[in-house]
N, C-alpha and C. Protein backbone atom coordinates (compact mmCIF):
# COMPACT_ATOMS: atom_id res chain seq x y z
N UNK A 1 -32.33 -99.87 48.34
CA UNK A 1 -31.15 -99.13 48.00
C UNK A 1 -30.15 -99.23 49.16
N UNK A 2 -28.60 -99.60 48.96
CA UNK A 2 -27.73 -99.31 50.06
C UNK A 2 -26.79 -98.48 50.01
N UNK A 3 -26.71 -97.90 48.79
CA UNK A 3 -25.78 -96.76 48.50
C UNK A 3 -25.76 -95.52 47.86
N UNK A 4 -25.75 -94.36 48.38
CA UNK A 4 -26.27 -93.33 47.72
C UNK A 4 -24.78 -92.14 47.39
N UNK A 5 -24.21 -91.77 46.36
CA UNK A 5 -23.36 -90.99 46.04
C UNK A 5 -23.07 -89.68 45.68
N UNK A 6 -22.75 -88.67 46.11
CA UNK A 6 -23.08 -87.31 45.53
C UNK A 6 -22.04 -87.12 44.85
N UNK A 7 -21.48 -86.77 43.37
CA UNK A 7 -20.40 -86.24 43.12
C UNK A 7 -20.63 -84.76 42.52
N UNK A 8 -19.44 -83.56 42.57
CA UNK A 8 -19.23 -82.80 41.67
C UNK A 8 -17.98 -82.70 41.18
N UNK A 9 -18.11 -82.68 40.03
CA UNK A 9 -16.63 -82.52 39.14
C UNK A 9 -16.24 -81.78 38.68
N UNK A 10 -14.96 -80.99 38.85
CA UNK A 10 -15.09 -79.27 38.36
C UNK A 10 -13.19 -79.78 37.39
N UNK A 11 -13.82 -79.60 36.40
CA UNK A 11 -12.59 -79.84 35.12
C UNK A 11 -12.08 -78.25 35.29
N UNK A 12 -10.87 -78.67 34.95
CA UNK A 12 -9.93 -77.12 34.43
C UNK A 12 -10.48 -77.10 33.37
N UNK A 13 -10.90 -75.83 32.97
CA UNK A 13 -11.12 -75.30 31.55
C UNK A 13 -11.21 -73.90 31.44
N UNK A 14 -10.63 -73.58 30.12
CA UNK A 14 -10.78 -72.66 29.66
C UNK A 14 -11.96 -71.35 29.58
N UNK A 15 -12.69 -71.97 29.81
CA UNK A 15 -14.10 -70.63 29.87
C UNK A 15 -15.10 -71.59 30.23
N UNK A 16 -16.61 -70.51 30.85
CA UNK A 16 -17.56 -71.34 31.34
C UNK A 16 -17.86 -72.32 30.38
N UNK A 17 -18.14 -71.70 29.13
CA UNK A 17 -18.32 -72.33 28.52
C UNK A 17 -17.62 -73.85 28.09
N UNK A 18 -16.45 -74.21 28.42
CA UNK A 18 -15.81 -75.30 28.45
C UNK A 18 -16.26 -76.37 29.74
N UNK A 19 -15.96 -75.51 30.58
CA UNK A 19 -16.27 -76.29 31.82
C UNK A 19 -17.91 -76.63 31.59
N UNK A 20 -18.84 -76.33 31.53
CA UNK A 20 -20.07 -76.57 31.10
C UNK A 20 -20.51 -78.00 30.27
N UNK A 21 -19.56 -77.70 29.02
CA UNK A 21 -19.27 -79.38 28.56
C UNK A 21 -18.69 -80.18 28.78
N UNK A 22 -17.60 -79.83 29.41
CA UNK A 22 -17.35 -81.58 30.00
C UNK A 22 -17.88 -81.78 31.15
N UNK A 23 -18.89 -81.03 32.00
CA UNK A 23 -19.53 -81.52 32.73
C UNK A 23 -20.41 -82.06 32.25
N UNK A 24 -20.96 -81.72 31.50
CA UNK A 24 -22.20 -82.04 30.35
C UNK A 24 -21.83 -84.08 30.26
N UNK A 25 -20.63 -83.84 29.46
CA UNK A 25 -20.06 -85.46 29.43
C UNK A 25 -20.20 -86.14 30.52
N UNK A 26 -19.96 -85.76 31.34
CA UNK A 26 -19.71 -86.30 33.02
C UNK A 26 -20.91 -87.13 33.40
N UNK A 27 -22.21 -86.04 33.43
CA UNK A 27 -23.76 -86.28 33.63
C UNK A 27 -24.22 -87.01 32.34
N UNK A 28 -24.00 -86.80 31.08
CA UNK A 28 -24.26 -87.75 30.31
C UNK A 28 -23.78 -89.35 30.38
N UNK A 29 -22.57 -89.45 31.02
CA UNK A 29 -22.04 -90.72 31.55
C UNK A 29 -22.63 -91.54 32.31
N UNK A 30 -23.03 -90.30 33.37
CA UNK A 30 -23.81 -90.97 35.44
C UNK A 30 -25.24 -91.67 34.38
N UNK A 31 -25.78 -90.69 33.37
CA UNK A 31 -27.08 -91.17 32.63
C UNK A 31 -26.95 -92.37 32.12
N UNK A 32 -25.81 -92.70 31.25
CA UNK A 32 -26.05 -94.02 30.86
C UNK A 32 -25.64 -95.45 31.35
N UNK A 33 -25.50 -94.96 33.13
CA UNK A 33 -25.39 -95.90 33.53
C UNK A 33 -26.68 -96.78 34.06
N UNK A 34 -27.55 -96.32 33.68
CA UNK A 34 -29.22 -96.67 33.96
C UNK A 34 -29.40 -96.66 35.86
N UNK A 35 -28.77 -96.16 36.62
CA UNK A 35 -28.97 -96.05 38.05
C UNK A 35 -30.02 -94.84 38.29
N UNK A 36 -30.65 -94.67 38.53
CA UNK A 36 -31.29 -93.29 39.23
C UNK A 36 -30.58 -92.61 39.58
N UNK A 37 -30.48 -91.40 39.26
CA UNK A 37 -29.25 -90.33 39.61
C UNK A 37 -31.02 -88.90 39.72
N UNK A 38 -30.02 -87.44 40.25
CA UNK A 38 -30.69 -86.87 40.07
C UNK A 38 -29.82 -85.42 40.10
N UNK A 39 -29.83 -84.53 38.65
CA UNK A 39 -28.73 -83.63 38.49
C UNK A 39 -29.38 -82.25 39.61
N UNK A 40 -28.43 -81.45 39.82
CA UNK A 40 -28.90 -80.75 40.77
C UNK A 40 -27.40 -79.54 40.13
N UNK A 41 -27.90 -77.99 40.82
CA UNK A 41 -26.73 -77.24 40.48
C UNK A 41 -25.63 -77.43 40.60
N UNK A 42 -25.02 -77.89 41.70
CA UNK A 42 -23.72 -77.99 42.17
C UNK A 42 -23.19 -79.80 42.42
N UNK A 43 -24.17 -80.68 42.45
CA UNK A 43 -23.74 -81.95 42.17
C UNK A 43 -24.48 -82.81 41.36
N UNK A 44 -24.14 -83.96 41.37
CA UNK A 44 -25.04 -84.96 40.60
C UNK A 44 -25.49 -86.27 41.70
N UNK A 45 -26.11 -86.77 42.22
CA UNK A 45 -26.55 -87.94 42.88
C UNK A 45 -27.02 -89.32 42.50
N UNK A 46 -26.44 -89.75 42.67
CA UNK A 46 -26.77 -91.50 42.02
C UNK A 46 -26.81 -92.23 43.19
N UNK A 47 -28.14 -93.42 43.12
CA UNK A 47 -28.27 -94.39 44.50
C UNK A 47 -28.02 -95.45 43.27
N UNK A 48 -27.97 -96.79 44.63
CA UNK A 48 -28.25 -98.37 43.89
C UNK A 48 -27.86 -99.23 44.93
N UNK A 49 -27.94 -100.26 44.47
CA UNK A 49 -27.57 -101.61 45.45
C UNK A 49 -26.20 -102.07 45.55
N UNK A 50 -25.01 -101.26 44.77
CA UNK A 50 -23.69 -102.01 44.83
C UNK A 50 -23.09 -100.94 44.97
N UNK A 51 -22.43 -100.89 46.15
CA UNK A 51 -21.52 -100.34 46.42
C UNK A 51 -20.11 -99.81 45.49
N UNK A 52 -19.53 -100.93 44.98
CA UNK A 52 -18.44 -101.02 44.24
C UNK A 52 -19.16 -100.63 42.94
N UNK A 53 -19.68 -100.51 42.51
CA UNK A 53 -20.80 -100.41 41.22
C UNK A 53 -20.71 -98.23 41.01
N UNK A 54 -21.10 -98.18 42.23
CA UNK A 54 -21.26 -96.65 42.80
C UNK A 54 -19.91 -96.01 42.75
N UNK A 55 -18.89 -96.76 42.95
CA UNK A 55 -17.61 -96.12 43.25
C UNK A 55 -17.05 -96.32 42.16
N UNK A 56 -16.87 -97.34 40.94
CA UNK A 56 -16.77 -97.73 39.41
C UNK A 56 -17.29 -95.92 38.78
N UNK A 57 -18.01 -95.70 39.56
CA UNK A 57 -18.89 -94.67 38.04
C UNK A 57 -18.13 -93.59 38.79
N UNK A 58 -17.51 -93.07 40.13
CA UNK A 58 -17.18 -92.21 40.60
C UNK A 58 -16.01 -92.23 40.13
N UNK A 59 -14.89 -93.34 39.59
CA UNK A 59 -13.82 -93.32 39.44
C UNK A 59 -14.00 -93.13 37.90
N UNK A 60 -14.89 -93.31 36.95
CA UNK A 60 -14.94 -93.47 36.01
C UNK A 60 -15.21 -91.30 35.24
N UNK A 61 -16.06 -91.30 36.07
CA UNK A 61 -16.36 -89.84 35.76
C UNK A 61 -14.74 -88.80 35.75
N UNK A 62 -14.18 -88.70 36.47
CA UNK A 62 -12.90 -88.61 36.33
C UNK A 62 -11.84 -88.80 35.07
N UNK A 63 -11.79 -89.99 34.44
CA UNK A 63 -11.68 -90.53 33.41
C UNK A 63 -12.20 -89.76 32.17
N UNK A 64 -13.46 -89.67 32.41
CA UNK A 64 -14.61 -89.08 31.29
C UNK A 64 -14.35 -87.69 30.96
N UNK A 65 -14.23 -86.96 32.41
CA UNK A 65 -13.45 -85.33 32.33
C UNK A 65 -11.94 -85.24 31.32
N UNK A 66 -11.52 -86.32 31.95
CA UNK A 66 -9.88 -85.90 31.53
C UNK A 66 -10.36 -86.24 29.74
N UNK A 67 -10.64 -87.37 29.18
CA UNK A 67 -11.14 -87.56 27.83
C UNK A 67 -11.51 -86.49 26.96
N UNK A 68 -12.68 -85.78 27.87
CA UNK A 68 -13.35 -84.51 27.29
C UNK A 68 -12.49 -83.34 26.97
N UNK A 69 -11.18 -83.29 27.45
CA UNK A 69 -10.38 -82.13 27.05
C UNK A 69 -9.95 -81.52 28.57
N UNK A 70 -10.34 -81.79 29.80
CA UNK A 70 -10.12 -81.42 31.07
C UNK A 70 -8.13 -81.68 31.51
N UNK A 71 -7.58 -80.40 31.73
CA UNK A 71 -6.33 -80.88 32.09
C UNK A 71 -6.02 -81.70 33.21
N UNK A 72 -7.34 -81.14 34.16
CA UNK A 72 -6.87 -81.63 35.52
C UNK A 72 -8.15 -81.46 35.79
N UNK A 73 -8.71 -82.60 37.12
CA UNK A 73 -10.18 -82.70 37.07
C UNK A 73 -9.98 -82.87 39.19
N UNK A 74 -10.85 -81.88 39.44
CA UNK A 74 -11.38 -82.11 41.05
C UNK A 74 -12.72 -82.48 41.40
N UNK A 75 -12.67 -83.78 42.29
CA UNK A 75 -14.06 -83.85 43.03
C UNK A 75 -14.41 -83.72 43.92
N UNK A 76 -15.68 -83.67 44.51
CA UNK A 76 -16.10 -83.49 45.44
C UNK A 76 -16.91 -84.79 45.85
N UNK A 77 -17.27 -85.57 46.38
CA UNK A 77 -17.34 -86.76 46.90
C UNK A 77 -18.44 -86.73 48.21
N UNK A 78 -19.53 -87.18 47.89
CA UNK A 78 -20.14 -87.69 49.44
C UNK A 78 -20.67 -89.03 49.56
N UNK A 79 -20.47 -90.00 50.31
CA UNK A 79 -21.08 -91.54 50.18
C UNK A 79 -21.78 -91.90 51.33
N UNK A 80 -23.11 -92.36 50.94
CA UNK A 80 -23.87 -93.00 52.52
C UNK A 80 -23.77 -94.07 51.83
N UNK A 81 -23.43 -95.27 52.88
CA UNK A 81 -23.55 -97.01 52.54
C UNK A 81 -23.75 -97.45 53.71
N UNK A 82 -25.12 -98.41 53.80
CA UNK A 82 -25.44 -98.97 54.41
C UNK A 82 -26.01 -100.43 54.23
N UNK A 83 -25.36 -101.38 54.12
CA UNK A 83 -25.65 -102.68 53.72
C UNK A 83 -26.64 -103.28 54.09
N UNK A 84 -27.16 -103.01 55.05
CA UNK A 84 -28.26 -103.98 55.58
C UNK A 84 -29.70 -102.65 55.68
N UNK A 85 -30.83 -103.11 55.64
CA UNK A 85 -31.76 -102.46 55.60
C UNK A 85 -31.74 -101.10 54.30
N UNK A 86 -33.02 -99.86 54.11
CA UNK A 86 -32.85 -99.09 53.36
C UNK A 86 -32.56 -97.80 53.67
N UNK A 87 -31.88 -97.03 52.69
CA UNK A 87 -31.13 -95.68 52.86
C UNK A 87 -32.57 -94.52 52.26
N UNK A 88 -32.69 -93.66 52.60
CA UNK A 88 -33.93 -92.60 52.38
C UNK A 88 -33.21 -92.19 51.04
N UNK A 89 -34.37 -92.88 50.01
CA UNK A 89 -34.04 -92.44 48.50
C UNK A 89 -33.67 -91.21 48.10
N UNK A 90 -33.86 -90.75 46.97
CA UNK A 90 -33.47 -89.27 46.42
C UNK A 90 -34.83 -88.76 46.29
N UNK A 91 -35.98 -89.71 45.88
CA UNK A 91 -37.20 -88.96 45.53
C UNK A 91 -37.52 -89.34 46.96
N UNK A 92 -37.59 -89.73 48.26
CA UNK A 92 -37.89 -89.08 49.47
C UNK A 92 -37.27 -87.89 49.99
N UNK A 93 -36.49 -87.61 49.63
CA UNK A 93 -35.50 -86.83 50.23
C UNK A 93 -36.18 -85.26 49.39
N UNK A 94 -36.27 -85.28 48.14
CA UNK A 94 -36.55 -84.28 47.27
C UNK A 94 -37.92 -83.87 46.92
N UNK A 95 -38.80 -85.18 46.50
CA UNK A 95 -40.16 -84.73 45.83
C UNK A 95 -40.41 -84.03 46.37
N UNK A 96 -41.00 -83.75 47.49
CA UNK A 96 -41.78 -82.81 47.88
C UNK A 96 -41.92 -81.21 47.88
N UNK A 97 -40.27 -80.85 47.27
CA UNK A 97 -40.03 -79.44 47.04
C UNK A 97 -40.31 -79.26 45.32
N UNK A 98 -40.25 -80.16 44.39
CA UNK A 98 -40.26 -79.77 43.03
C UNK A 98 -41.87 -80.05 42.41
């Protein structure tokens, strides 16, 4: 793995209940991009081997909000990239607490 991404996406909406589904869309999106992701309360995490690949789905989720009915969509953004050698996965980083 050389790239690991955290996003959260917080759509304008109308009630929790709104905001709830188009996040819903959002994470259903990161899912069908077949990468290992792993949803969590406050973000979503996706690793893989392409950089630009990683940043495609970050720019894309955005997209996906506004689609879903979102007037205006904010993220939150964290990126480790490291090209050469490996980055400490999500299931190193996590298994051991769930």
């Amino acid at each position: 793995m050389k790239a690991s991404v955290a996003i959260q996406t917080l759509p304008a909406a109308e009630s929790d209940q709104e905001l709830v589904r188009i996040v819903d869309e959002v994470i259903a999106y990161i899912k069908s991009t077949g990468l290992h992701c792993s949803v969590g309360p406050f973000e979503t995490t996706i690793e893989g081997e392409d950089y630009d690949q990683l940043m495609d789905i970050v720019k894309e989720c955005q997209h996906v909000a506004i689609r879903a009915g979102a007037g205006k969509v904010s993220a939150y953004i964290k990126v480790v990239y490291q090209p050469e050698g490996d980055l400490l996965t999500i299931d190193k980083k996590v298994t051991k607490h769930h």
